[in-house]
ModelCIF file with pLDDT and N, C-alpha, C, O atoms, coordinates in Angstrom:
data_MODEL
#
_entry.id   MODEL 
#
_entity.id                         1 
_entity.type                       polymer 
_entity.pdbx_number_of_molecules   1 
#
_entity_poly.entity_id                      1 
_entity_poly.type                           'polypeptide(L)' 
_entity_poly.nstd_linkage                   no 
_entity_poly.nstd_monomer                   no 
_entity_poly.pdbx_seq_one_letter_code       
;(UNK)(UNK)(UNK)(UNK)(UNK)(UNK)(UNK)(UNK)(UNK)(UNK)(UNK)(UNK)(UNK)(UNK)(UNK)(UNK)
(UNK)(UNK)(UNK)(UNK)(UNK)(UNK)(UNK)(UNK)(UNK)(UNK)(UNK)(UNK)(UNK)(UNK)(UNK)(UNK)
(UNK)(UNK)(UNK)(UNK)(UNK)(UNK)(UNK)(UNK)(UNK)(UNK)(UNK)(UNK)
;
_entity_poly.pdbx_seq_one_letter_code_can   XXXXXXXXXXXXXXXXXXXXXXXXXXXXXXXXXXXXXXXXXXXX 
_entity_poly.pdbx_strand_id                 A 
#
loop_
_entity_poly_seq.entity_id 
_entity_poly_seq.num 
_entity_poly_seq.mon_id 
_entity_poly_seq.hetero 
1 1  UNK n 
1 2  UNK n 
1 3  UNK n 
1 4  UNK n 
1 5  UNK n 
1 6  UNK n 
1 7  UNK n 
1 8  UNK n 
1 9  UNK n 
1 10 UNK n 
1 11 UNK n 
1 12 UNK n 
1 13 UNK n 
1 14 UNK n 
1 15 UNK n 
1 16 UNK n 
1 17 UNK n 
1 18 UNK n 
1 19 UNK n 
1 20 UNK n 
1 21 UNK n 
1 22 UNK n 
1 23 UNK n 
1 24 UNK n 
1 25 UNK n 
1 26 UNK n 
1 27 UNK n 
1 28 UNK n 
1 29 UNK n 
1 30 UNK n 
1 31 UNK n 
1 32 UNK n 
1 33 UNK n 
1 34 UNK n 
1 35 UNK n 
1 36 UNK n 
1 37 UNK n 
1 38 UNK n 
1 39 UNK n 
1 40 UNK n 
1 41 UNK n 
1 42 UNK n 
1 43 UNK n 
1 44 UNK n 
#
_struct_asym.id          A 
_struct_asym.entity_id   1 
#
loop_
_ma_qa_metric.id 
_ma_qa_metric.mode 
_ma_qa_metric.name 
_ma_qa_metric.software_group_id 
_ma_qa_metric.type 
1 global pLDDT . pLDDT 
2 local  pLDDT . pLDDT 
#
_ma_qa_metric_global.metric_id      1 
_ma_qa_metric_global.metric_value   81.77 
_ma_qa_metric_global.model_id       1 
_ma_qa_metric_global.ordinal_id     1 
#
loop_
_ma_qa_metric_local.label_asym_id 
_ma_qa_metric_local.label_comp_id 
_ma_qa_metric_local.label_seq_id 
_ma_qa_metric_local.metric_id 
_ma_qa_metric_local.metric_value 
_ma_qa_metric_local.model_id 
_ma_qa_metric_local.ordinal_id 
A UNK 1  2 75.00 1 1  
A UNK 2  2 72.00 1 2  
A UNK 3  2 80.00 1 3  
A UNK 4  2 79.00 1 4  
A UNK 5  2 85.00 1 5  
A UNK 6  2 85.00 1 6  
A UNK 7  2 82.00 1 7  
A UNK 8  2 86.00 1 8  
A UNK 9  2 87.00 1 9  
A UNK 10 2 83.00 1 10 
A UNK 11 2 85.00 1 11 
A UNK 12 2 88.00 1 12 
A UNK 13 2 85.00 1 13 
A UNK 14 2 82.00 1 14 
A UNK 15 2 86.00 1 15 
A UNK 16 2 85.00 1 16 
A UNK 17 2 82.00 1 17 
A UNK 18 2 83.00 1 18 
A UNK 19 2 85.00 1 19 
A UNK 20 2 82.00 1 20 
A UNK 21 2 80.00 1 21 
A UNK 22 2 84.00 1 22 
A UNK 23 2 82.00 1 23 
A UNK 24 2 77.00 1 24 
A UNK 25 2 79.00 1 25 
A UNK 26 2 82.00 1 26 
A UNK 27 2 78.00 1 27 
A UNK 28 2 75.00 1 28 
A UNK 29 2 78.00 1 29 
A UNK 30 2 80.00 1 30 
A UNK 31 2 81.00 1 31 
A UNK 32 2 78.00 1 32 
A UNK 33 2 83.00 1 33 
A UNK 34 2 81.00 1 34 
A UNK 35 2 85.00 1 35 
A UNK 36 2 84.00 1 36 
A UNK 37 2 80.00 1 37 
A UNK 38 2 82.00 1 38 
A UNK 39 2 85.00 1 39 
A UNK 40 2 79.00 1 40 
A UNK 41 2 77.00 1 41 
A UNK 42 2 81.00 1 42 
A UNK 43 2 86.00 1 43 
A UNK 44 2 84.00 1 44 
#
loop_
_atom_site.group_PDB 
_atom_site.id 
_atom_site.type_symbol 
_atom_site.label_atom_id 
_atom_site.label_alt_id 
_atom_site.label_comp_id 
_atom_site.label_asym_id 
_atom_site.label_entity_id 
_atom_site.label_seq_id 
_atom_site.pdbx_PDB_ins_code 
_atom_site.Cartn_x 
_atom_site.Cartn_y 
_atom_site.Cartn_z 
_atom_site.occupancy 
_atom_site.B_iso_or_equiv 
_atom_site.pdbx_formal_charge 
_atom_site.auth_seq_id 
_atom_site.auth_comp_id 
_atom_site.auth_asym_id 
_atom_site.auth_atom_id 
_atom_site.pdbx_PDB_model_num 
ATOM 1   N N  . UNK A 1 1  ? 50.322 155.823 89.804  1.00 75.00 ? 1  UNK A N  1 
ATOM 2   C CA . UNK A 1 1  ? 49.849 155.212 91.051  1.00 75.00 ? 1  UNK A CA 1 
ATOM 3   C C  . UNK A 1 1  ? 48.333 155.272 91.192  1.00 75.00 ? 1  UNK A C  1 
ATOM 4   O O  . UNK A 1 1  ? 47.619 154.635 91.968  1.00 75.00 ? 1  UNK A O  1 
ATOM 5   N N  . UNK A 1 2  ? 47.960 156.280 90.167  1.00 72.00 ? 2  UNK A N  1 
ATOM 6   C CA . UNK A 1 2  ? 45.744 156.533 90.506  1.00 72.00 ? 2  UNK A CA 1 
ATOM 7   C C  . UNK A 1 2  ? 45.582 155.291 89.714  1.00 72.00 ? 2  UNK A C  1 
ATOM 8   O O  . UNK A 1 2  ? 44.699 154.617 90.245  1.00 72.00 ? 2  UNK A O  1 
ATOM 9   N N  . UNK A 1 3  ? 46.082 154.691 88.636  1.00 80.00 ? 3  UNK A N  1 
ATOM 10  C CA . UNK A 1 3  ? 45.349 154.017 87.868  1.00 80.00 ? 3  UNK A CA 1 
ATOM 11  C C  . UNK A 1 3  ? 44.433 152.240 88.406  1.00 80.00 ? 3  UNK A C  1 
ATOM 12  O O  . UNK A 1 3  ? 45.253 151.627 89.090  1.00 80.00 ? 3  UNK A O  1 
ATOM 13  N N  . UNK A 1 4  ? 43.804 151.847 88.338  1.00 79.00 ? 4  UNK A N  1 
ATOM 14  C CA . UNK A 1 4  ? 43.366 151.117 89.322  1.00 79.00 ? 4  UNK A CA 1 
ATOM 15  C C  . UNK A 1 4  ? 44.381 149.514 89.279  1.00 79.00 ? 4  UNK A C  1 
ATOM 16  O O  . UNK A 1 4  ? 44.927 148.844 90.155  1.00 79.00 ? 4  UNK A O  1 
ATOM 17  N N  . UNK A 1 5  ? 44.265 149.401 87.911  1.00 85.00 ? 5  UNK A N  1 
ATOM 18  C CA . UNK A 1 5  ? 45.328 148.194 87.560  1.00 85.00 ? 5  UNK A CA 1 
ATOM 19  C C  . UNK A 1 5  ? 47.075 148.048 88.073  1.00 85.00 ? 5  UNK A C  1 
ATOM 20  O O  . UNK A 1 5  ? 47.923 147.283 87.614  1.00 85.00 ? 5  UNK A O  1 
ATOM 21  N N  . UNK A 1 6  ? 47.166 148.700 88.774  1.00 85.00 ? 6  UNK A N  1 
ATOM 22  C CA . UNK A 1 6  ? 48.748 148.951 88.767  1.00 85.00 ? 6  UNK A CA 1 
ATOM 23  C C  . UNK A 1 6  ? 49.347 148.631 90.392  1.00 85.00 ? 6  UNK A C  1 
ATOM 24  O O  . UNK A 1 6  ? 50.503 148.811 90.776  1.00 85.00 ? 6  UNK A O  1 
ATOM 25  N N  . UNK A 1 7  ? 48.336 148.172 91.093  1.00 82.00 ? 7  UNK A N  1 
ATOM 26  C CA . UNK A 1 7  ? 48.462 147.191 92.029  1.00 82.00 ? 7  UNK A CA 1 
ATOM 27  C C  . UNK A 1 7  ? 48.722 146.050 91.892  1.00 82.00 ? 7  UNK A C  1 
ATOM 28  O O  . UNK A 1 7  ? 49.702 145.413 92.279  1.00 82.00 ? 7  UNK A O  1 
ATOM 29  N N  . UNK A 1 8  ? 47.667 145.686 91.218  1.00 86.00 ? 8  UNK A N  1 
ATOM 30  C CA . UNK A 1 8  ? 47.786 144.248 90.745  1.00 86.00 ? 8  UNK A CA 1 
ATOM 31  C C  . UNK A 1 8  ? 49.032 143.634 89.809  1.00 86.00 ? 8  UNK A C  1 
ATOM 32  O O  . UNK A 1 8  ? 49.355 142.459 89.637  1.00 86.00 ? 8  UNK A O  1 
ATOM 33  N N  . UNK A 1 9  ? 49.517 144.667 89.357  1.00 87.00 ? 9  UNK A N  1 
ATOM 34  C CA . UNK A 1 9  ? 50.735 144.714 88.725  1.00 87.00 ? 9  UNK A CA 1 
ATOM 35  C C  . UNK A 1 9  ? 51.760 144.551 89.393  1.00 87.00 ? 9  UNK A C  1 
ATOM 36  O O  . UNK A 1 9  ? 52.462 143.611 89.021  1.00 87.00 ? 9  UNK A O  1 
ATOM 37  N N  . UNK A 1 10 ? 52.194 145.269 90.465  1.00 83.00 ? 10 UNK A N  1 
ATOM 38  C CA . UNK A 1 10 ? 52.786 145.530 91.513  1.00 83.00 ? 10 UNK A CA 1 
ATOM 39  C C  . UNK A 1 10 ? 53.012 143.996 92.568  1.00 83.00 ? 10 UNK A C  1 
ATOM 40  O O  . UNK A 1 10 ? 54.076 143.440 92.845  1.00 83.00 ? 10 UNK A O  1 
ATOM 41  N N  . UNK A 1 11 ? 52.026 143.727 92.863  1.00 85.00 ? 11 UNK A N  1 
ATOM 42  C CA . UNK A 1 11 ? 51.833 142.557 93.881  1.00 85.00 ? 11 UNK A CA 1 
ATOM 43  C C  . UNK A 1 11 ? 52.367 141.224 92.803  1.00 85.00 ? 11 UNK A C  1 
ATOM 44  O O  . UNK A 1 11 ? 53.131 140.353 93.219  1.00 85.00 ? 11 UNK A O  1 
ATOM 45  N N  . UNK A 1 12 ? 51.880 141.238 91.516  1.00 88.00 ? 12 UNK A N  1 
ATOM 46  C CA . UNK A 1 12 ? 52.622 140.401 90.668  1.00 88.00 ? 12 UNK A CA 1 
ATOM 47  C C  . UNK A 1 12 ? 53.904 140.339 90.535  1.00 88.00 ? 12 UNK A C  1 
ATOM 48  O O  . UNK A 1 12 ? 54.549 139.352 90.180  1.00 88.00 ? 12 UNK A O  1 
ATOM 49  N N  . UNK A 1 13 ? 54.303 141.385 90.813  1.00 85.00 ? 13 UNK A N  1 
ATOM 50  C CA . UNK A 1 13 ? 56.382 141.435 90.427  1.00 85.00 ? 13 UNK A CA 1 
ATOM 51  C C  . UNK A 1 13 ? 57.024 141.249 92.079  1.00 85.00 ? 13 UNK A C  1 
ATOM 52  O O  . UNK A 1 13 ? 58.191 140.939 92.315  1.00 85.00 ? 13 UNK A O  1 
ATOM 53  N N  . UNK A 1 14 ? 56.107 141.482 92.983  1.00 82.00 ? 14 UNK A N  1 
ATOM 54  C CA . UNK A 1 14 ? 56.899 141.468 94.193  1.00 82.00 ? 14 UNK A CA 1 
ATOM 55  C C  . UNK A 1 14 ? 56.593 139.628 94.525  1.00 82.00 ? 14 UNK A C  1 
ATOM 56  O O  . UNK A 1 14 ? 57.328 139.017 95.301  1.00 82.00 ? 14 UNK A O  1 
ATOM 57  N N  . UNK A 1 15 ? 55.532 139.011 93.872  1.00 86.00 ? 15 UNK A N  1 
ATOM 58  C CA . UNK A 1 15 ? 55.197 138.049 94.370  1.00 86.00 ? 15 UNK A CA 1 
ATOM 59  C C  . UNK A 1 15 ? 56.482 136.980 93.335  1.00 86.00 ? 15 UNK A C  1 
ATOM 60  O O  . UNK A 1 15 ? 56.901 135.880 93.697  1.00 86.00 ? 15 UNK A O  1 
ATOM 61  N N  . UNK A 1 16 ? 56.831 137.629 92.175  1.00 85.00 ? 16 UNK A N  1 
ATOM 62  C CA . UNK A 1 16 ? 58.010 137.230 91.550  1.00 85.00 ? 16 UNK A CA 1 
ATOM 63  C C  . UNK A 1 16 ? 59.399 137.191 91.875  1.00 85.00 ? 16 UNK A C  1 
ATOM 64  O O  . UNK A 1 16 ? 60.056 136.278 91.374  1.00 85.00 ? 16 UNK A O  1 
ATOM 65  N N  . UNK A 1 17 ? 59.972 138.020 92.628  1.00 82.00 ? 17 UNK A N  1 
ATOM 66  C CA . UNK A 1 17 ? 60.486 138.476 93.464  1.00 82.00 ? 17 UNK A CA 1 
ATOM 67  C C  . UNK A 1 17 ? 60.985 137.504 94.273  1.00 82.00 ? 17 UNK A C  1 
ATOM 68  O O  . UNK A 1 17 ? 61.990 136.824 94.071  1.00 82.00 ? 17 UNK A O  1 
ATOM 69  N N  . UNK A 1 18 ? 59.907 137.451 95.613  1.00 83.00 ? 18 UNK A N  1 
ATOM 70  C CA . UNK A 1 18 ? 59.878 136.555 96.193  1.00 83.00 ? 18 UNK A CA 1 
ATOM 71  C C  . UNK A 1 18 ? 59.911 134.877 96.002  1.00 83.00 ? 18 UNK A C  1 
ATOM 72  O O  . UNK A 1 18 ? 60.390 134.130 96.855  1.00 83.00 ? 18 UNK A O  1 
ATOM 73  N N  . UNK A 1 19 ? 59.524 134.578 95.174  1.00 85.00 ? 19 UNK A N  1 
ATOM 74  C CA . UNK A 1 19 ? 59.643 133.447 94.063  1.00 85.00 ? 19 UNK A CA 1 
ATOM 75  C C  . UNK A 1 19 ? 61.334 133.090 93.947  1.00 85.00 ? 19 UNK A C  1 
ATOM 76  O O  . UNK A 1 19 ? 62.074 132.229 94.424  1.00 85.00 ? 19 UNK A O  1 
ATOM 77  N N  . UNK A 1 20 ? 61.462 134.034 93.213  1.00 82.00 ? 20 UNK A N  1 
ATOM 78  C CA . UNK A 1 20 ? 63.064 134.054 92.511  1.00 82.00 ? 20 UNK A CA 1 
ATOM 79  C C  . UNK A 1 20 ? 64.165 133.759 93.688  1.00 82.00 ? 20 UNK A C  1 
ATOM 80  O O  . UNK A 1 20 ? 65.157 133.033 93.617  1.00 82.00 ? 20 UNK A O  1 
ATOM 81  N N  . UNK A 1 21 ? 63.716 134.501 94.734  1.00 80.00 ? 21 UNK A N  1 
ATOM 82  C CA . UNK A 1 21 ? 64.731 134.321 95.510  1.00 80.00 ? 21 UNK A CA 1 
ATOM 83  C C  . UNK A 1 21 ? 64.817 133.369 96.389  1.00 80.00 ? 21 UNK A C  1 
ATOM 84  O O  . UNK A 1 21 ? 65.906 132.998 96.828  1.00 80.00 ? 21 UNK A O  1 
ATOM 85  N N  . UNK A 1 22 ? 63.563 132.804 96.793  1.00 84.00 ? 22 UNK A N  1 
ATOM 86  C CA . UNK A 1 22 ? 63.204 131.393 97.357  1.00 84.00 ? 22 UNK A CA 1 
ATOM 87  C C  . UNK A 1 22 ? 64.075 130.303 97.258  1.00 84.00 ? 22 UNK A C  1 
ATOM 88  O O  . UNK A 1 22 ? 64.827 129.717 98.036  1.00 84.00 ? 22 UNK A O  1 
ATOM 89  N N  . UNK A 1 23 ? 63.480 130.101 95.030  1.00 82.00 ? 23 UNK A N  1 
ATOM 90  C CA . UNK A 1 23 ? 64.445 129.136 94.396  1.00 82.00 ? 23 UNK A CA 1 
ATOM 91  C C  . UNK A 1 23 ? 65.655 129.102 94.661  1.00 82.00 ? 23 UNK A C  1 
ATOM 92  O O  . UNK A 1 23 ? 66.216 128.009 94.746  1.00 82.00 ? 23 UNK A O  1 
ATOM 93  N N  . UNK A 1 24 ? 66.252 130.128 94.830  1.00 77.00 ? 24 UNK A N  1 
ATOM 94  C CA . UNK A 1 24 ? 67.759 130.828 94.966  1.00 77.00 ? 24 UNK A CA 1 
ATOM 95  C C  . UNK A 1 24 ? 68.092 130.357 96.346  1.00 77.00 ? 24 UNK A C  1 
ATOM 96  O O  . UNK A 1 24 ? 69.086 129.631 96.348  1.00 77.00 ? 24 UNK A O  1 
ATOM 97  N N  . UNK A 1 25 ? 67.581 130.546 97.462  1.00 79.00 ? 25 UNK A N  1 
ATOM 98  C CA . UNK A 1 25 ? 67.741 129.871 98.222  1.00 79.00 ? 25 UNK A CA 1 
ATOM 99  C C  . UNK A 1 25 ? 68.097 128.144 98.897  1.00 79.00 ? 25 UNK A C  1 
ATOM 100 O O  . UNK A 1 25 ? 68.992 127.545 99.492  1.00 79.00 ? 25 UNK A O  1 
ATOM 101 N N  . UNK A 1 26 ? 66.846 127.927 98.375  1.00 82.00 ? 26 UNK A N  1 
ATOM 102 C CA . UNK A 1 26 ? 66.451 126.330 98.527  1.00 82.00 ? 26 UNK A CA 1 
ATOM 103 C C  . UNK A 1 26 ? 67.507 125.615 97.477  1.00 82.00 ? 26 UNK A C  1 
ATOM 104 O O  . UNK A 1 26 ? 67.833 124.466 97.773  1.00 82.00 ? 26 UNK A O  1 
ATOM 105 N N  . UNK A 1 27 ? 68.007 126.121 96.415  1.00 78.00 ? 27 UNK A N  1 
ATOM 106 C CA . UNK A 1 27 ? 69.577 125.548 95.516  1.00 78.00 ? 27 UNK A CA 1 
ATOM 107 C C  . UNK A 1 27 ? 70.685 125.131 96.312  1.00 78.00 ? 27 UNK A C  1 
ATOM 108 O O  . UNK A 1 27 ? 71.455 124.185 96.147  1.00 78.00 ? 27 UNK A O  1 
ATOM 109 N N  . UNK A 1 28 ? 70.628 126.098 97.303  1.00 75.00 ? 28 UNK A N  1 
ATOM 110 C CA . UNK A 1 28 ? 72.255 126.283 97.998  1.00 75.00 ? 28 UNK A CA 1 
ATOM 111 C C  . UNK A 1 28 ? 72.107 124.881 98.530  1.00 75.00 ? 28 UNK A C  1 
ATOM 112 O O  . UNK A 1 28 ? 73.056 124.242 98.074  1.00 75.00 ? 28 UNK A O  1 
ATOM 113 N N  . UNK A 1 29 ? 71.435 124.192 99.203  1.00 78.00 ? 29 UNK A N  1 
ATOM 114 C CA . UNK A 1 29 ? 71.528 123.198 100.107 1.00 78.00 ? 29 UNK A CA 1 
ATOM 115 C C  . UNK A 1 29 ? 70.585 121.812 99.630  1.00 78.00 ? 29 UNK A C  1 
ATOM 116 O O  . UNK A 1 29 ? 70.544 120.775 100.292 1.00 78.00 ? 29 UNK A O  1 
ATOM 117 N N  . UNK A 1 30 ? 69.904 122.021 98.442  1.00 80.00 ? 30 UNK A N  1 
ATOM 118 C CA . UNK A 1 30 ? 69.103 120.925 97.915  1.00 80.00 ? 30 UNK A CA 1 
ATOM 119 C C  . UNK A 1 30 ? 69.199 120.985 96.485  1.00 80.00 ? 30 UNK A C  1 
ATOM 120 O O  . UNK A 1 30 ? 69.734 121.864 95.811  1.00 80.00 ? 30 UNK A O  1 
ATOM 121 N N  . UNK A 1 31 ? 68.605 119.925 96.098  1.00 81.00 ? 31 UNK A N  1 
ATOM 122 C CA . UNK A 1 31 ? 68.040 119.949 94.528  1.00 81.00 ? 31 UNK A CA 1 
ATOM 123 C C  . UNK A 1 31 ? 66.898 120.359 94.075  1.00 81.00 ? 31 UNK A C  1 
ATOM 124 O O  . UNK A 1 31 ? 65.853 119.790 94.393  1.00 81.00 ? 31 UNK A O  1 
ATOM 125 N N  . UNK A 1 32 ? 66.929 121.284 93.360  1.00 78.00 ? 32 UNK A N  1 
ATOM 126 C CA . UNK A 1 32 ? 65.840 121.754 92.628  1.00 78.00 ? 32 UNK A CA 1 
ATOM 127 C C  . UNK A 1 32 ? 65.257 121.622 90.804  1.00 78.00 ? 32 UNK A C  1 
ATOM 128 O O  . UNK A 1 32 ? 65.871 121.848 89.761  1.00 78.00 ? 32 UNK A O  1 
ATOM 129 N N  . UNK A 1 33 ? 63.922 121.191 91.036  1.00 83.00 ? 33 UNK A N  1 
ATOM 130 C CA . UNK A 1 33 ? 63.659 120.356 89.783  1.00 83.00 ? 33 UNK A CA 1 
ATOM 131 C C  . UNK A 1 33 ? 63.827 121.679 88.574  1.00 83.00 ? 33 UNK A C  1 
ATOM 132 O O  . UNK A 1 33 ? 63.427 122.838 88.465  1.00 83.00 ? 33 UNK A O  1 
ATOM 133 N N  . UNK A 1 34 ? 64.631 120.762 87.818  1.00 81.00 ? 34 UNK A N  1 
ATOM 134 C CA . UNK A 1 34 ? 64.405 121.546 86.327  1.00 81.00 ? 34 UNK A CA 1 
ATOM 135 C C  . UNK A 1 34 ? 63.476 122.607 85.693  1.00 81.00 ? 34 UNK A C  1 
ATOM 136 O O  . UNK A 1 34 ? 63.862 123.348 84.789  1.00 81.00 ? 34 UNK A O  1 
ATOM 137 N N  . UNK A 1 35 ? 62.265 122.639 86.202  1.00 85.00 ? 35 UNK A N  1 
ATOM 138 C CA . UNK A 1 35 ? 61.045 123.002 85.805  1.00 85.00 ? 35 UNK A CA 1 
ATOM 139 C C  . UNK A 1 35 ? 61.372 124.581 86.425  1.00 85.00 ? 35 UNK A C  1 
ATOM 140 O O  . UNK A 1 35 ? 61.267 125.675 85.870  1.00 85.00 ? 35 UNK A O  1 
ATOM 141 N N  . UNK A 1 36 ? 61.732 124.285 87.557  1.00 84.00 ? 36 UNK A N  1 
ATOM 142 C CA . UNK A 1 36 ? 61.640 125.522 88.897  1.00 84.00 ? 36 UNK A CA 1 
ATOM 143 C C  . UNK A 1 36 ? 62.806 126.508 87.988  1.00 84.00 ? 36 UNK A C  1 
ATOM 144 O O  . UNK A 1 36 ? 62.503 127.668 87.710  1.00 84.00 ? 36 UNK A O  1 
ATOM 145 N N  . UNK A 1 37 ? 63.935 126.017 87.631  1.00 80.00 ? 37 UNK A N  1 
ATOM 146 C CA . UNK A 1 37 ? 65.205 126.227 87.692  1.00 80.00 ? 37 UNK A CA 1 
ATOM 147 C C  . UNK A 1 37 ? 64.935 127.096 86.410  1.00 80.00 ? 37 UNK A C  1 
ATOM 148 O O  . UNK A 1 37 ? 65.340 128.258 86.376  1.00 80.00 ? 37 UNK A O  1 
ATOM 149 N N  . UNK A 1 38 ? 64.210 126.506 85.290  1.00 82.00 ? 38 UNK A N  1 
ATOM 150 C CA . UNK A 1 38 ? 64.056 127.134 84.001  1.00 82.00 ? 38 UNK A CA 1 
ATOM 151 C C  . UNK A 1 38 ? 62.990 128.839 84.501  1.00 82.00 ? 38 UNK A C  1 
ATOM 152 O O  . UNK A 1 38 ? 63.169 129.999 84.129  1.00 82.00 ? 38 UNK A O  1 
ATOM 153 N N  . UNK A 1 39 ? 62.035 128.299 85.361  1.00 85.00 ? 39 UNK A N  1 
ATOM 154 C CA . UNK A 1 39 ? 61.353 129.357 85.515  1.00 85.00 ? 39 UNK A CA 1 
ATOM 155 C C  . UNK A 1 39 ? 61.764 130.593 85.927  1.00 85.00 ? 39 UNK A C  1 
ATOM 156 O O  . UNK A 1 39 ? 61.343 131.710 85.623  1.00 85.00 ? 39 UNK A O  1 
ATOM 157 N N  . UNK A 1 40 ? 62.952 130.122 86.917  1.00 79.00 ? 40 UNK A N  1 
ATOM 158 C CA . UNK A 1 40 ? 63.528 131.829 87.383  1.00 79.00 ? 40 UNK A CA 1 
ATOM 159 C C  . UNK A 1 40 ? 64.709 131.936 86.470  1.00 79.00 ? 40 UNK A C  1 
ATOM 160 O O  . UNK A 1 40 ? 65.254 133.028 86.316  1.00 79.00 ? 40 UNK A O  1 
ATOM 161 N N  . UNK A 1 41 ? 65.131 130.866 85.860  1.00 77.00 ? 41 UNK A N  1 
ATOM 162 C CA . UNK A 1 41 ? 66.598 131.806 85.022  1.00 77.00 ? 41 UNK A CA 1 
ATOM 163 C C  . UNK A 1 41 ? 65.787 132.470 83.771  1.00 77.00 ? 41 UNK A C  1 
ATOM 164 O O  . UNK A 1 41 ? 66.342 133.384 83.160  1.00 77.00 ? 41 UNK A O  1 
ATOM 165 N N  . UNK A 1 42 ? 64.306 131.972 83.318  1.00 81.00 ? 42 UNK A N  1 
ATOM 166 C CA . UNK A 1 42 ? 64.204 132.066 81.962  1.00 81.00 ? 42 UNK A CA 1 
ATOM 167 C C  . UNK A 1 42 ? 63.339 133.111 82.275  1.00 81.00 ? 42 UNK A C  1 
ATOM 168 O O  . UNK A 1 42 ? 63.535 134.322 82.380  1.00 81.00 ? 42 UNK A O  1 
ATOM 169 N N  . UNK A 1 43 ? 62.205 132.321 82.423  1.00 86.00 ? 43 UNK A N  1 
ATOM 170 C CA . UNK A 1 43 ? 60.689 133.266 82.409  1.00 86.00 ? 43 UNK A CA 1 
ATOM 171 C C  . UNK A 1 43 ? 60.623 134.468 83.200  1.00 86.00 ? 43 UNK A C  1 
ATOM 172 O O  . UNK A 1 43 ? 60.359 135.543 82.663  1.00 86.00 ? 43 UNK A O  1 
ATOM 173 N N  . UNK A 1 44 ? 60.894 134.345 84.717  1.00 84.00 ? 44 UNK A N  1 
ATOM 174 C CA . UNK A 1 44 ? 61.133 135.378 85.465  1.00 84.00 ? 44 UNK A CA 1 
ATOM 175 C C  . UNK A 1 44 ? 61.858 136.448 84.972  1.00 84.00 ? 44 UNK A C  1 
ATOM 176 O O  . UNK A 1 44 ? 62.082 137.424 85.687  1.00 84.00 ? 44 UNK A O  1 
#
């Protein structure tokens, strides 16, 4: 937690997170482009 980089780390995975579950959301009731869809099943 001292190290200075490990925020920024941190705010990256929660901002992923939030991302992921968005997509996950916005599916249930719409279409979501391919692009989006690859990003949270794959990359995320």
């Amino acid at each position: 937690t001292d190290y200075k980089y490990k925020k920024y780390f941190d705010i990256f995975m929660i901002i992923l997170i939030f991302v992921s579950v968005a997509i996950l959301i916005r599916e249930v009731k719409s279409h979501v482009n391919d692009s989006l869809l690859f990003f949270n099943n794959f990359i995320i």
